[in-house]
C-alpha atoms as a PDB file:
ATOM      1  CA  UNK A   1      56.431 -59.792 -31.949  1.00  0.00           C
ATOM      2  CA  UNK A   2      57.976 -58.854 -28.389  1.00  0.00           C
ATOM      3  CA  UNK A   3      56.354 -55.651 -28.402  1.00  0.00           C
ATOM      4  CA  UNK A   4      53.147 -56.982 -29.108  1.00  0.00           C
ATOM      5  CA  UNK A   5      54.103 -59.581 -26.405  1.00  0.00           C
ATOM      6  CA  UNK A   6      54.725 -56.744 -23.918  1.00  0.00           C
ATOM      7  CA  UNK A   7      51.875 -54.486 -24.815  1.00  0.00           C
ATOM      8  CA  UNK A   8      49.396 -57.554 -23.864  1.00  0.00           C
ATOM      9  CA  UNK A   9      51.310 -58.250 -20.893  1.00  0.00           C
ATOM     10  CA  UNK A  10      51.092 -54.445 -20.197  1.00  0.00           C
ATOM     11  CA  UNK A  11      47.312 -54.608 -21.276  1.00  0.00           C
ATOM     12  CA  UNK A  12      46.351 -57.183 -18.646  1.00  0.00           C
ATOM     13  CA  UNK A  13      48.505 -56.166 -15.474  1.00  0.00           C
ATOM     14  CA  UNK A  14      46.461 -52.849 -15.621  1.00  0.00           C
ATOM     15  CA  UNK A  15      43.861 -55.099 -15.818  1.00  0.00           C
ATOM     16  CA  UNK A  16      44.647 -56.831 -13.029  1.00  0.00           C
ATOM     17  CA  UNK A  17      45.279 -53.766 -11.148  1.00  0.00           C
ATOM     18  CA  UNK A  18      41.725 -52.194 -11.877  1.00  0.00           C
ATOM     19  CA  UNK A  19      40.385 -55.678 -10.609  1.00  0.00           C
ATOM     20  CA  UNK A  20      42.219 -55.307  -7.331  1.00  0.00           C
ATOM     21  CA  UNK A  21      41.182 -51.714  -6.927  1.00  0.00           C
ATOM     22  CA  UNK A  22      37.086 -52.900  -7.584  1.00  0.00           C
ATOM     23  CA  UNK A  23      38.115 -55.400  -4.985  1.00  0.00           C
ATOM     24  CA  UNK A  24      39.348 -52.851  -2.414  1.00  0.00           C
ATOM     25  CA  UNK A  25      36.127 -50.711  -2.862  1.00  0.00           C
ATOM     26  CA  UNK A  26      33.693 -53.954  -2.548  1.00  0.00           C
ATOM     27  CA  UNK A  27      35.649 -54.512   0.613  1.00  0.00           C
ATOM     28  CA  UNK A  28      35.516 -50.742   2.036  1.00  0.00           C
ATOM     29  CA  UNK A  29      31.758 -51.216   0.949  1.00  0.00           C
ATOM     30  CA  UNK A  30      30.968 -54.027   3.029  1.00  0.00           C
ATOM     31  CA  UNK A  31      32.993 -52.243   5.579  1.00  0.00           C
ATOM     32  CA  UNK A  32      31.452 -49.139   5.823  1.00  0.00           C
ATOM     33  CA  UNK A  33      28.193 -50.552   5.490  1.00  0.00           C
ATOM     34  CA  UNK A  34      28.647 -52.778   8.760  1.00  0.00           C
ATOM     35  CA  UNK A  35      29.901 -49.864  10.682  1.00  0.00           C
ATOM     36  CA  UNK A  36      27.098 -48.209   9.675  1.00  0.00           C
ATOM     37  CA  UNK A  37      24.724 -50.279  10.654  1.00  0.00           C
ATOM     38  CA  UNK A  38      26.628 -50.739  14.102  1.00  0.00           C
ATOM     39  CA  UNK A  39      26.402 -46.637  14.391  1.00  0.00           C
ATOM     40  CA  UNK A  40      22.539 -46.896  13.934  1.00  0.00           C
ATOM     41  CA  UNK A  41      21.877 -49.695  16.276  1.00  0.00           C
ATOM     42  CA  UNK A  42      24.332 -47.735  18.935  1.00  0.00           C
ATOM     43  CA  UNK A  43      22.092 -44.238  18.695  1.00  0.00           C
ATOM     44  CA  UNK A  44      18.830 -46.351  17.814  1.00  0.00           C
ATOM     45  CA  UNK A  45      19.581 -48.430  21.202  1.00  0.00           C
ATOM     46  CA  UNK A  46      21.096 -44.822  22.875  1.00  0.00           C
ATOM     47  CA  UNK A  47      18.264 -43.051  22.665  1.00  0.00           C
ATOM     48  CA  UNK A  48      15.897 -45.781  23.235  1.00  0.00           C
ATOM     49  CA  UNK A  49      17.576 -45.961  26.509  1.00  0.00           C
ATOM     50  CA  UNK A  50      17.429 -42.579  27.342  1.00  0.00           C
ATOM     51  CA  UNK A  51      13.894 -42.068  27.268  1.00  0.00           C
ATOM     52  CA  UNK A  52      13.452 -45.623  28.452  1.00  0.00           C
ATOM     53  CA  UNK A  53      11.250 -46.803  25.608  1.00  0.00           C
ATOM     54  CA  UNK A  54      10.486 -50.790  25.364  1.00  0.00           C
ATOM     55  CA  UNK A  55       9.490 -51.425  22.138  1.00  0.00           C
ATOM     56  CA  UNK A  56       6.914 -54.025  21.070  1.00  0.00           C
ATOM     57  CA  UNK A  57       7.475 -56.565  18.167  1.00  0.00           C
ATOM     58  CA  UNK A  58       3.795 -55.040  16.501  1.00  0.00           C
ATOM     59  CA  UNK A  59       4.718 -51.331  18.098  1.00  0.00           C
ATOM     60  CA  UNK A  60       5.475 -50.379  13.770  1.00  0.00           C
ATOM     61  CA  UNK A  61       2.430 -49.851  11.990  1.00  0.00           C
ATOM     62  CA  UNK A  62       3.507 -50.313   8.132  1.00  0.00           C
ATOM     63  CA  UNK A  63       3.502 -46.394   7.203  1.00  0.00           C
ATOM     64  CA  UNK A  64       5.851 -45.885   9.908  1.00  0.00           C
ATOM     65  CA  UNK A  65       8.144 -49.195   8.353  1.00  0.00           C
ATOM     66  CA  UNK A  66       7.978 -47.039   4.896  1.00  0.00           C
ATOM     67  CA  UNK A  67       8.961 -43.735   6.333  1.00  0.00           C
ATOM     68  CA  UNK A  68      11.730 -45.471   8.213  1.00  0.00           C
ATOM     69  CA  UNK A  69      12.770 -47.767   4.735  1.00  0.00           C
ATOM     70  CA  UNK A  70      12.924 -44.545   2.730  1.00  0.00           C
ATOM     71  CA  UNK A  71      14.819 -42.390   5.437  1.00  0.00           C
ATOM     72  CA  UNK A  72      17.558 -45.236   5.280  1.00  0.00           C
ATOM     73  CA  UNK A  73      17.281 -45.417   1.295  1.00  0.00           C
ATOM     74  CA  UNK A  74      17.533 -41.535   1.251  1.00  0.00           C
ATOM     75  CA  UNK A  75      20.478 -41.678   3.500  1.00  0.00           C
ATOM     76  CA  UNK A  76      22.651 -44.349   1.752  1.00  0.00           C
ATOM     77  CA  UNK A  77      21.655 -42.301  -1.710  1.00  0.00           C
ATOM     78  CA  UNK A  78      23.394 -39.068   0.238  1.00  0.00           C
ATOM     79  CA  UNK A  79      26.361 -41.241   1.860  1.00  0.00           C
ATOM     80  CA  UNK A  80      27.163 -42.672  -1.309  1.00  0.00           C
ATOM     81  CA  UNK A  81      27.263 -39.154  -3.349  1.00  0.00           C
ATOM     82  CA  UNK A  82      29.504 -37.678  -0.746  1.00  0.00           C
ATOM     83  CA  UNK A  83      31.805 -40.874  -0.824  1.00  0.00           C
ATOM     84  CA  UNK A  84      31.812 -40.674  -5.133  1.00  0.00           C
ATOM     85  CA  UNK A  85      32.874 -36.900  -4.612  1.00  0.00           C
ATOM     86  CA  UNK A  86      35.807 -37.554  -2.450  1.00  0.00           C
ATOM     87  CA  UNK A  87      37.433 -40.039  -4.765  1.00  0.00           C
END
């Protein structure tokens, strides 16, 4: 009986361990996604600046707010397939 008592125990601290580790990558998630979205508004507001555009709250017809929604999608798609390659 105390090796089945030690396999189990075995059984869930791996378990526990893979927990922590989907933990870690929820975290880095959330992390990476907020300095992502810091590093858009930075060039978004950069370049705004730069060619000192003032934009209008109506200024995005709704084609342009798909093309924009897709570019982002597309992008997350590719940042996410380099970041599952480099683990």
């Amino acid at each position: 009986m105390d090796q089945q008592d030690n396999s189990q125990n075995e059984h869930l601290n791996e378990e526990g361990t893979s927990q922590d580790q989907t933990n870690q990558n929820i975290d880095a998630d959330a992390e990476f996604g907020a300095v992502s979205n810091q590093l858009i508004d930075l060039l978004v507001d950069t370049t705004l600046k730069k060619y000192d555009v003032k934009l209008e709250s109506t200024a995005l017809d709704e084609d342009t707010k798909k093309q924009l929604k897709s570019l982002v999608d597309e992008l997350e798609k590719s940042v996410h397939s380099l970041r599952n390659k480099n683990k």
